[in-house]
Protein backbone atom coordinates (compact mmCIF):
# COMPACT_ATOMS: atom_id res chain seq x y z
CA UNK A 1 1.43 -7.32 19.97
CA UNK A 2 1.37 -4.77 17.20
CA UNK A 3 -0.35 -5.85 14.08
CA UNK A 4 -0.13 -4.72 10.67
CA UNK A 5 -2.41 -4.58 7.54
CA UNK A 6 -0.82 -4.69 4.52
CA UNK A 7 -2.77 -3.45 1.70
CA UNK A 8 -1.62 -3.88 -1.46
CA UNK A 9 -3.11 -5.44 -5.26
CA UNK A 10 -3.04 -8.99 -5.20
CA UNK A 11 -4.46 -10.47 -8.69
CA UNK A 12 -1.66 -11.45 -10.58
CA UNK A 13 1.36 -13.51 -10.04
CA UNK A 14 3.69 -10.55 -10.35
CA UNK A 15 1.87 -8.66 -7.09
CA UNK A 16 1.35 -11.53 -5.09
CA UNK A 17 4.98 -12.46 -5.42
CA UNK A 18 5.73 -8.82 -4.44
CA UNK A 19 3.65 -8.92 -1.94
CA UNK A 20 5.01 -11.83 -0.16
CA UNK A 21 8.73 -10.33 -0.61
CA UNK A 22 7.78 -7.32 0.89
CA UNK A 23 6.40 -8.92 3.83
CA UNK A 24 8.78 -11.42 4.49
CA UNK A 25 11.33 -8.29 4.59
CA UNK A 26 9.30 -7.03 7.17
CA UNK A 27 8.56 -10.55 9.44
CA UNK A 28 12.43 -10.89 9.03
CA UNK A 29 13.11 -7.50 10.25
CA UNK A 30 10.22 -7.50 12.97
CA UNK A 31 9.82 -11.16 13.70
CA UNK A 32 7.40 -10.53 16.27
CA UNK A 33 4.91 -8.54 14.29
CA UNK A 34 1.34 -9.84 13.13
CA UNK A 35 0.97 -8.92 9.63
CA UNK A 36 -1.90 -9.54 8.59
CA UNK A 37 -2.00 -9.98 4.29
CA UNK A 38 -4.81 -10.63 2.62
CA UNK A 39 -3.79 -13.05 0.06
CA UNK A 40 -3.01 -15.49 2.64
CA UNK A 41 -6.39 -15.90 3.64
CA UNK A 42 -7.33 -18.70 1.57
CA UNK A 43 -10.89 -18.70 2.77
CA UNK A 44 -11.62 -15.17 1.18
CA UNK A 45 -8.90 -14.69 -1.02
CA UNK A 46 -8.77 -18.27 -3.31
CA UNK A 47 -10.41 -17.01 -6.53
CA UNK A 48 -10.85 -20.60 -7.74
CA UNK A 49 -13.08 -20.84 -4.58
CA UNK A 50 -16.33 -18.57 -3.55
CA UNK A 51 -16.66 -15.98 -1.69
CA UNK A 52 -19.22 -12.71 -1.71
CA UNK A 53 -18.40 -9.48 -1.61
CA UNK A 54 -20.39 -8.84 1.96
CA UNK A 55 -18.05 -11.42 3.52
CA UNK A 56 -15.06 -9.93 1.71
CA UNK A 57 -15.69 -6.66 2.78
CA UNK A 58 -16.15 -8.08 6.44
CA UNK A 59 -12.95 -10.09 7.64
CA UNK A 60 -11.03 -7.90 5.49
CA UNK A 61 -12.83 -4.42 7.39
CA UNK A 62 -12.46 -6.40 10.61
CA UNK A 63 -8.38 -7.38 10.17
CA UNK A 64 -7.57 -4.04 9.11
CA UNK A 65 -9.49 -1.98 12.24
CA UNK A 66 -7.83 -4.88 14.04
CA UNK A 67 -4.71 -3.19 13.28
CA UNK A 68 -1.76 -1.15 14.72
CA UNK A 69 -0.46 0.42 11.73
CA UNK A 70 -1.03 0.28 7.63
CA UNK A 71 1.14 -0.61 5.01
CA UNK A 72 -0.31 0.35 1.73
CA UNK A 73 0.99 -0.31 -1.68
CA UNK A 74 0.35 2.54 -4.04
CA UNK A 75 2.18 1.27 -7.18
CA UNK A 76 0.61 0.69 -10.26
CA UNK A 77 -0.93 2.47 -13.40
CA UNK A 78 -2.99 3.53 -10.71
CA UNK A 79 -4.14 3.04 -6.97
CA UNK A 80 -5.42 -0.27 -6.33
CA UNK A 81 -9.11 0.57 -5.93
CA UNK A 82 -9.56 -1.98 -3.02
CA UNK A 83 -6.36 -0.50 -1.39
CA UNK A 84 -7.59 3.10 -1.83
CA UNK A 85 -10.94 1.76 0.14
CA UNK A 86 -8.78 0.12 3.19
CA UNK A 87 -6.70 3.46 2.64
CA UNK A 88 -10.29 5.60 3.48
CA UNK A 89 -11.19 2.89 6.22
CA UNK A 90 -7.56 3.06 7.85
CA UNK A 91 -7.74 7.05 8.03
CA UNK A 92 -11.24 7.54 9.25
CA UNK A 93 -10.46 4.89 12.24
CA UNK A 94 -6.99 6.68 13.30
CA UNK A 95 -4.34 4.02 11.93
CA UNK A 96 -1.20 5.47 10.82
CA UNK A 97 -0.56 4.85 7.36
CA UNK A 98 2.86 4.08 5.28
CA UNK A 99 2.29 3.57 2.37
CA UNK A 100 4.84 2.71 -0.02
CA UNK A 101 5.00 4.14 -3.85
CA UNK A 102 8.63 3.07 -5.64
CA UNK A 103 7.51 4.27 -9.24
CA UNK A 104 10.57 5.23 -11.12
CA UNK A 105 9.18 8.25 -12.94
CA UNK A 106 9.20 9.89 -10.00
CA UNK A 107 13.36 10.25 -10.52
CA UNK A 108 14.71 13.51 -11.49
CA UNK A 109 12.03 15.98 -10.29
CA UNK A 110 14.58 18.68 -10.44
CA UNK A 111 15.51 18.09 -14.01
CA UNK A 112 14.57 21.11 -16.25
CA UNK A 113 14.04 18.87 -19.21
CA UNK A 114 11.44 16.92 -17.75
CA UNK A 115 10.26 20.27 -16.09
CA UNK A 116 9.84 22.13 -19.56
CA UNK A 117 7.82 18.67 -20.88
CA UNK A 118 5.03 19.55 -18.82
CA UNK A 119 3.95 21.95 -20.68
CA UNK A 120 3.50 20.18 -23.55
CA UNK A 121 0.34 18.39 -23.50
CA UNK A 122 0.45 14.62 -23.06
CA UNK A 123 4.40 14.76 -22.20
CA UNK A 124 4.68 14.26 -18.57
CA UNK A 125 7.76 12.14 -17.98
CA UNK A 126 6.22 11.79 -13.85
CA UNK A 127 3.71 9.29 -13.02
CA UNK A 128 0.15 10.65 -11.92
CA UNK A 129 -1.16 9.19 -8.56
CA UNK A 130 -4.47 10.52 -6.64
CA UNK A 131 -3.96 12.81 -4.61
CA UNK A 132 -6.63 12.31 -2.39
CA UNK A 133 -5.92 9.16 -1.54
CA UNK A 134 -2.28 10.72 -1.13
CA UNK A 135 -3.85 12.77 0.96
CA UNK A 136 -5.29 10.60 3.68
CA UNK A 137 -2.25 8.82 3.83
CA UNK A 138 0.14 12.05 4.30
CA UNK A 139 -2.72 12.93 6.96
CA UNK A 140 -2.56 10.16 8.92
CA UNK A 141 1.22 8.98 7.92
CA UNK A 142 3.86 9.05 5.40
CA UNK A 143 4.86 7.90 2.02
CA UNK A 144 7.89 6.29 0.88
CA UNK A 145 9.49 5.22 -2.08
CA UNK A 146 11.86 2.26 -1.24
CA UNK A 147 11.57 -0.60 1.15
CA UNK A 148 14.73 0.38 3.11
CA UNK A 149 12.66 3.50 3.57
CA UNK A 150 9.45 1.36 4.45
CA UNK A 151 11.32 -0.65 7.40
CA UNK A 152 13.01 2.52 8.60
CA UNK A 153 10.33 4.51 8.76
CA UNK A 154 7.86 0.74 10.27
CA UNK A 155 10.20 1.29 13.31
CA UNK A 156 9.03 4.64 14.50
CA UNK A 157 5.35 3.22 14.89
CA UNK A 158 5.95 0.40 16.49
């Protein structure tokens, strides 16, 4: 059975209800997948609860090199720093990486206005995102910018 990780922020209301639209896109789509996400784990993941950052770091380490494939969530004002970790672990063990990035800003990258505004200091109408962590990803996968694009493209790993 192929399993995915899906990596993604997971702290306030807004991304955990993302999150679990985004995955239930995906179990609809691929009902026999096991995605793994962690915010379901209640034994790690309940912040009203306890748990360390050793044991964490552990079953999440452990589900992800479980794993078949990645799905990453790269939006925000930047990377998720925990994703961008399970983004590093993913790579160096060899699982394939989508990751999905649907900032707006990134609209109209052939538009000579917003071409001319980067040379003015401080008036770059694109979003900045790492591109290291870009980097793995495009190494060891692909990045899209829509869901329709994220199912299409989960069906040529699995």
């Amino acid at each position: 059975m192929t399993k995915i990780y899906f990596a993604s922020p997971l702290f306030s209301e807004m991304e955990q209800q993302y999150n679990r639209y985004v995955v239930s896109l995906i179990r609809q789509q691929f009902p026999t997948l096991d995605i793994y996400l962690p915010q379901e784990q209640a034994d790690i993941n309940d912040k009203s609860a306890y748990a360390d950052s050793k044991l964490i770091a552990k079953v999440d380490t452990e589900q992800l090199l479980s794993s078949n494939i990645m799905v990453a969530v790269l939006d925000g004002a930047s990377i998720d720093v925990g994703v961008a970790s399970e983004i590093g672990v993913a790579y160096q063990a060899g699982i394939p990486i989508i990751a999905l990035y649907t900032d707006s800003r990134q609209q109209g990258a052939i538009n000579q206005q917003k071409l001319d505004a980067l040379q003015d200091i401080a008036e770059s109408q694109f979003s900045y995102i790492n591109l290291y962590t870009v980097g793995l990803v495009k190494l060891n996968g692909k990045v899209v910018d829509t869901t329709e694009k994220l199912l299409n493209t989960l069906k040529d790993y699995i």
